[in-house]
C-alpha atoms as a PDB file:
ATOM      1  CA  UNK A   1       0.000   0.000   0.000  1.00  0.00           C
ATOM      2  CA  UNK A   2       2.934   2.086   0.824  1.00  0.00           C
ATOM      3  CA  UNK A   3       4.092   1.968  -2.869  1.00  0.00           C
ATOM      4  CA  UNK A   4       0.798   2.731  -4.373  1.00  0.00           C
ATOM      5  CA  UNK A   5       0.811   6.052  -2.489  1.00  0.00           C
ATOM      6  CA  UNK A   6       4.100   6.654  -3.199  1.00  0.00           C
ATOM      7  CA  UNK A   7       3.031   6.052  -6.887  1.00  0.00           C
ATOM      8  CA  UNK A   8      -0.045   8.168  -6.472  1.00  0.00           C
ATOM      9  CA  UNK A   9       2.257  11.225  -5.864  1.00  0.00           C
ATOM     10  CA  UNK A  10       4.071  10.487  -7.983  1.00  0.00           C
ATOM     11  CA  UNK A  11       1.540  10.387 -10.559  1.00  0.00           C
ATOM     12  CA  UNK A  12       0.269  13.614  -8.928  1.00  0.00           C
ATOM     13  CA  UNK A  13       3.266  15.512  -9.665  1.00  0.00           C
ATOM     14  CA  UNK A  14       3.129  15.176 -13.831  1.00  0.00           C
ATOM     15  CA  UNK A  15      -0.137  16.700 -13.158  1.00  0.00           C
ATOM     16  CA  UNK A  16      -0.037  20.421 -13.838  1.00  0.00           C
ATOM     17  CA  UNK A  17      -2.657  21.189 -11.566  1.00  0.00           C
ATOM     18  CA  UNK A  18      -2.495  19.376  -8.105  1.00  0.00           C
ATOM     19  CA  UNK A  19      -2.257  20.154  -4.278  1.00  0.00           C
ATOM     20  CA  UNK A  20       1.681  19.806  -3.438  1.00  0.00           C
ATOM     21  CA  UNK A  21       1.221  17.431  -0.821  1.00  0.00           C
ATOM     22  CA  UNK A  22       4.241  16.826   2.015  1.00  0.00           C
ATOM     23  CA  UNK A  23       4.581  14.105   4.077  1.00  0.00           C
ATOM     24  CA  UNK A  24       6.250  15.091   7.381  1.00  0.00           C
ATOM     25  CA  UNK A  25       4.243  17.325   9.240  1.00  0.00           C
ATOM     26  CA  UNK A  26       7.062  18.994  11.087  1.00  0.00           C
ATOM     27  CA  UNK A  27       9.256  20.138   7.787  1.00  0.00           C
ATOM     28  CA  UNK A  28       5.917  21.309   6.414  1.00  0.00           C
ATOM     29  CA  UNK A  29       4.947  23.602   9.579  1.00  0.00           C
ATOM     30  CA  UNK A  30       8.444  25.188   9.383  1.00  0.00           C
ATOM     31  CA  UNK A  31       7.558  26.004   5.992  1.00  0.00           C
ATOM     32  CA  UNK A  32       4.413  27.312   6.847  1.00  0.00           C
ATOM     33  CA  UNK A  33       6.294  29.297   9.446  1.00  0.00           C
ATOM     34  CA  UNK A  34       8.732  30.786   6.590  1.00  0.00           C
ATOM     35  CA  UNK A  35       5.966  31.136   3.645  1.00  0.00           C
ATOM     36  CA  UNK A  36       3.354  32.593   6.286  1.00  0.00           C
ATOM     37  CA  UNK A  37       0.903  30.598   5.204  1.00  0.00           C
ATOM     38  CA  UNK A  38      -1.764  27.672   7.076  1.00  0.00           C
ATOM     39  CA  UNK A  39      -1.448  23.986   7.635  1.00  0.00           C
ATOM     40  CA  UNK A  40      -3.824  22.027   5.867  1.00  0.00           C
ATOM     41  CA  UNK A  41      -3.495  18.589   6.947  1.00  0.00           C
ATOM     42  CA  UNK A  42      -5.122  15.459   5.616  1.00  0.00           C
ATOM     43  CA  UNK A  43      -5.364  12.328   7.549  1.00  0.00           C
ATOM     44  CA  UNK A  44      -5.908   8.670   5.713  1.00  0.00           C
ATOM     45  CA  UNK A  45      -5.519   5.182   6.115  1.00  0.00           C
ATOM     46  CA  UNK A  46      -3.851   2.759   3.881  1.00  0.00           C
ATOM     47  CA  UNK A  47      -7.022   0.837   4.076  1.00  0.00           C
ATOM     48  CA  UNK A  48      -8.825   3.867   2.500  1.00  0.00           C
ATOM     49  CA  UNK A  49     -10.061   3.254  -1.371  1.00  0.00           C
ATOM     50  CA  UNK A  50     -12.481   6.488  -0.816  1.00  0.00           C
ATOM     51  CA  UNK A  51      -8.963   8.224   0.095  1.00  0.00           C
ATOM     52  CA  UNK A  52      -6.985   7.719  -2.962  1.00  0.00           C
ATOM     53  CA  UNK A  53      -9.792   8.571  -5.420  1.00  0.00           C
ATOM     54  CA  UNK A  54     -10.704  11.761  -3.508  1.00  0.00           C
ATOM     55  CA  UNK A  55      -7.034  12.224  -3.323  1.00  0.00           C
ATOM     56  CA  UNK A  56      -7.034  11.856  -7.429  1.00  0.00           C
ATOM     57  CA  UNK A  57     -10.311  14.280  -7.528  1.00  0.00           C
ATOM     58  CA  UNK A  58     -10.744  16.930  -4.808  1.00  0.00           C
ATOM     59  CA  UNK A  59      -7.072  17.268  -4.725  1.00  0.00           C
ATOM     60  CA  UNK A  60      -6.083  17.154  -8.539  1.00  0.00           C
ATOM     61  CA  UNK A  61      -7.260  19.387 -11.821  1.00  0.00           C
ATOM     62  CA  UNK A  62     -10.253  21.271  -9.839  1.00  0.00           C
ATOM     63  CA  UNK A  63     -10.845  25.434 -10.123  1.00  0.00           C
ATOM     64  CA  UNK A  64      -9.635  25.578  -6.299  1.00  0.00           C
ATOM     65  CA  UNK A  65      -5.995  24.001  -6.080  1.00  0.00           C
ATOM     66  CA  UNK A  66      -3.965  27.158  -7.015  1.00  0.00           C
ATOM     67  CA  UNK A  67      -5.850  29.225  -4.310  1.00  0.00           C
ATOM     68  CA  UNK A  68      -4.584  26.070  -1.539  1.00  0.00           C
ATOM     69  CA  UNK A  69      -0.987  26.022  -2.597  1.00  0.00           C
ATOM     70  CA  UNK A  70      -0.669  29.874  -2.474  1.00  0.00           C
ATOM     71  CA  UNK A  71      -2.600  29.851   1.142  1.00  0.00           C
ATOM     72  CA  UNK A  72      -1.750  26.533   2.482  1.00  0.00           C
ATOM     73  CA  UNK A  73       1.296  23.810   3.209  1.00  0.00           C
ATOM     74  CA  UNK A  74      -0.807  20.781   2.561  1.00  0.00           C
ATOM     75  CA  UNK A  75       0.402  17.723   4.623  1.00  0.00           C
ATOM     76  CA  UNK A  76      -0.550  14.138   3.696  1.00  0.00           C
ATOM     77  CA  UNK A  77      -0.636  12.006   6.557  1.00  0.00           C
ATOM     78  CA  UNK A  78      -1.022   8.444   6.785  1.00  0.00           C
ATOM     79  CA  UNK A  79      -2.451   6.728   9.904  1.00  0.00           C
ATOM     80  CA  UNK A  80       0.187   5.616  12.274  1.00  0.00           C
ATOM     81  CA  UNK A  81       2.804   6.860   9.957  1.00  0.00           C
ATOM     82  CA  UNK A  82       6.325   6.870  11.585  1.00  0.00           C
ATOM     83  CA  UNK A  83       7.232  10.219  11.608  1.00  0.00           C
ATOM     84  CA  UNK A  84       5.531  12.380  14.126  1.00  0.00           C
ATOM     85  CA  UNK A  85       2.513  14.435  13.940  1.00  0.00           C
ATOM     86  CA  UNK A  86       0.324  16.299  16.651  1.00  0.00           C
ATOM     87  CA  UNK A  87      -1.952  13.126  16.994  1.00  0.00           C
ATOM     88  CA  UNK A  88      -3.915  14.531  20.138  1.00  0.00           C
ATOM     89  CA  UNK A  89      -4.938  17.868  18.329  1.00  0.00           C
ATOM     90  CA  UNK A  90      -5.973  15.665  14.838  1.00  0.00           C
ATOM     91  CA  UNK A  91      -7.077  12.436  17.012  1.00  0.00           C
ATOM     92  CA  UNK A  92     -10.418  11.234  14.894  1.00  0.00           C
ATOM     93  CA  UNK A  93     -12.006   8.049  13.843  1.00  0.00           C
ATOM     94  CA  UNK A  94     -13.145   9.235  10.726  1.00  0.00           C
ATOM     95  CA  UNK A  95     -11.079   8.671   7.581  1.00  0.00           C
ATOM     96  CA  UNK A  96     -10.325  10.979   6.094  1.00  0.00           C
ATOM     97  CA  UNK A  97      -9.880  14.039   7.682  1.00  0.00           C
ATOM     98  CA  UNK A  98      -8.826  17.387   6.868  1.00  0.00           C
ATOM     99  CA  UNK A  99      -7.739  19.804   9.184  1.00  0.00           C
ATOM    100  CA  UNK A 100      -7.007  23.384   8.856  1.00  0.00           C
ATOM    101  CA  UNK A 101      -4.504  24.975  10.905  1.00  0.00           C
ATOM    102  CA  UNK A 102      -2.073  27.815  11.875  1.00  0.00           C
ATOM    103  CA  UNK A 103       1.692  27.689  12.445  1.00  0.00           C
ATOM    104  CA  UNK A 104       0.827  27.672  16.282  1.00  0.00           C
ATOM    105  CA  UNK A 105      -1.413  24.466  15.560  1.00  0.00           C
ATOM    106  CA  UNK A 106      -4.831  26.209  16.214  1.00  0.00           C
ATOM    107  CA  UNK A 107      -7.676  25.272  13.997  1.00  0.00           C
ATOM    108  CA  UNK A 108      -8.142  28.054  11.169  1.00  0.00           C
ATOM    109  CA  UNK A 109     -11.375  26.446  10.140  1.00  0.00           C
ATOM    110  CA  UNK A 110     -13.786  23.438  11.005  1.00  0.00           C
ATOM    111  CA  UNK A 111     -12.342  20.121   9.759  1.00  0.00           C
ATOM    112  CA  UNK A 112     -13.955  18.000   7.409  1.00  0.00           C
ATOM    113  CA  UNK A 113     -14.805  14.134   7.647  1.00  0.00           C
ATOM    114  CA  UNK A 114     -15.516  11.307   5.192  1.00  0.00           C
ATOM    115  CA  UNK A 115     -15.396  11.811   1.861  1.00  0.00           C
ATOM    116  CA  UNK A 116     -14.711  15.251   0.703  1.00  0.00           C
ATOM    117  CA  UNK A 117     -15.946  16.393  -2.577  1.00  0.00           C
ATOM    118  CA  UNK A 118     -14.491  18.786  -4.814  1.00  0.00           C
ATOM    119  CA  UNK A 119     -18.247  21.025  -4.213  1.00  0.00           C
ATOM    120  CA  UNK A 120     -17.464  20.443  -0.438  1.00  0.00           C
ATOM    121  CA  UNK A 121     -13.989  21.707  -0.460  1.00  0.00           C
ATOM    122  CA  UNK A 122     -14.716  24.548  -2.834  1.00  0.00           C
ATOM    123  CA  UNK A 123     -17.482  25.811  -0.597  1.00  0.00           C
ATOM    124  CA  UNK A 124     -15.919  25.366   2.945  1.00  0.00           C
ATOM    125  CA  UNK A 125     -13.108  27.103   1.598  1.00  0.00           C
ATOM    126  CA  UNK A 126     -15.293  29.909   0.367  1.00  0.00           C
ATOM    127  CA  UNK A 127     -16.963  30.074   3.244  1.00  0.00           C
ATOM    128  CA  UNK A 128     -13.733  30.983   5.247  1.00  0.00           C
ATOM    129  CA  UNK A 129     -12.178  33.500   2.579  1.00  0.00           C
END
């Protein structure tokens, strides 16, 4: 499963117009830090099938993705990944989830759960502009 994600991103990145995703929440805050922009932090599991086709259609080719990668560092996290993330702040038992954070890990906006559409993103992000 590991390699299929791995090949998703890859995959991701010949797309012209996709989230850039990172996978270790700490670089990405200090980047966040640096850039001044948000955290926006997706949780999955590798047992997920929902997860890497919303991660192939709410995250890839839609109206909205140029708007998150000027506003947001967008972390991909896998459940009970190895490298460290702030598991009590993003503790759920709904996959996925996306959080929305600052660089001091406060929540910017309400998190969404389950499948997230690209109609659902697009609006909860519009409703927060």
């Amino acid at each position: 499963m590991k390699a299929l994600l791995l090949l998703l991103l890859f995959i991701s990145t010949l797309q012209a117009d996709h989230v850039r995703w990172q996978g270790d929440f700490e670089k990405a805050r200090e980047e966040a830090v640096k850039e001044k922009k948000e955290l926006m932090v997706l949780l999955i599991t590798s047992e997920c099938s929902e997860c890497m086709t919303m991660l192939r259609t709410t995250f890839m080719n839609q109206k909205y993705i140029a708007y998150i990668n000027q506003h947001y560092v967008a972390v991909l996290v896998k459940k009970n990944q190895k490298q460290s993330y702030p598991i009590e702040l993003l503790y759920t038992l709904e996959y996925p989830a996306l959080f929305f954070l600052d660089t001091q890990e406060i929540y910017t906006k309400e998190a969404l759960f389950g499948y997230i559409t690209p109609a659902i993103l697009e609006k909860h992000l519009q409703e927060h502009l």
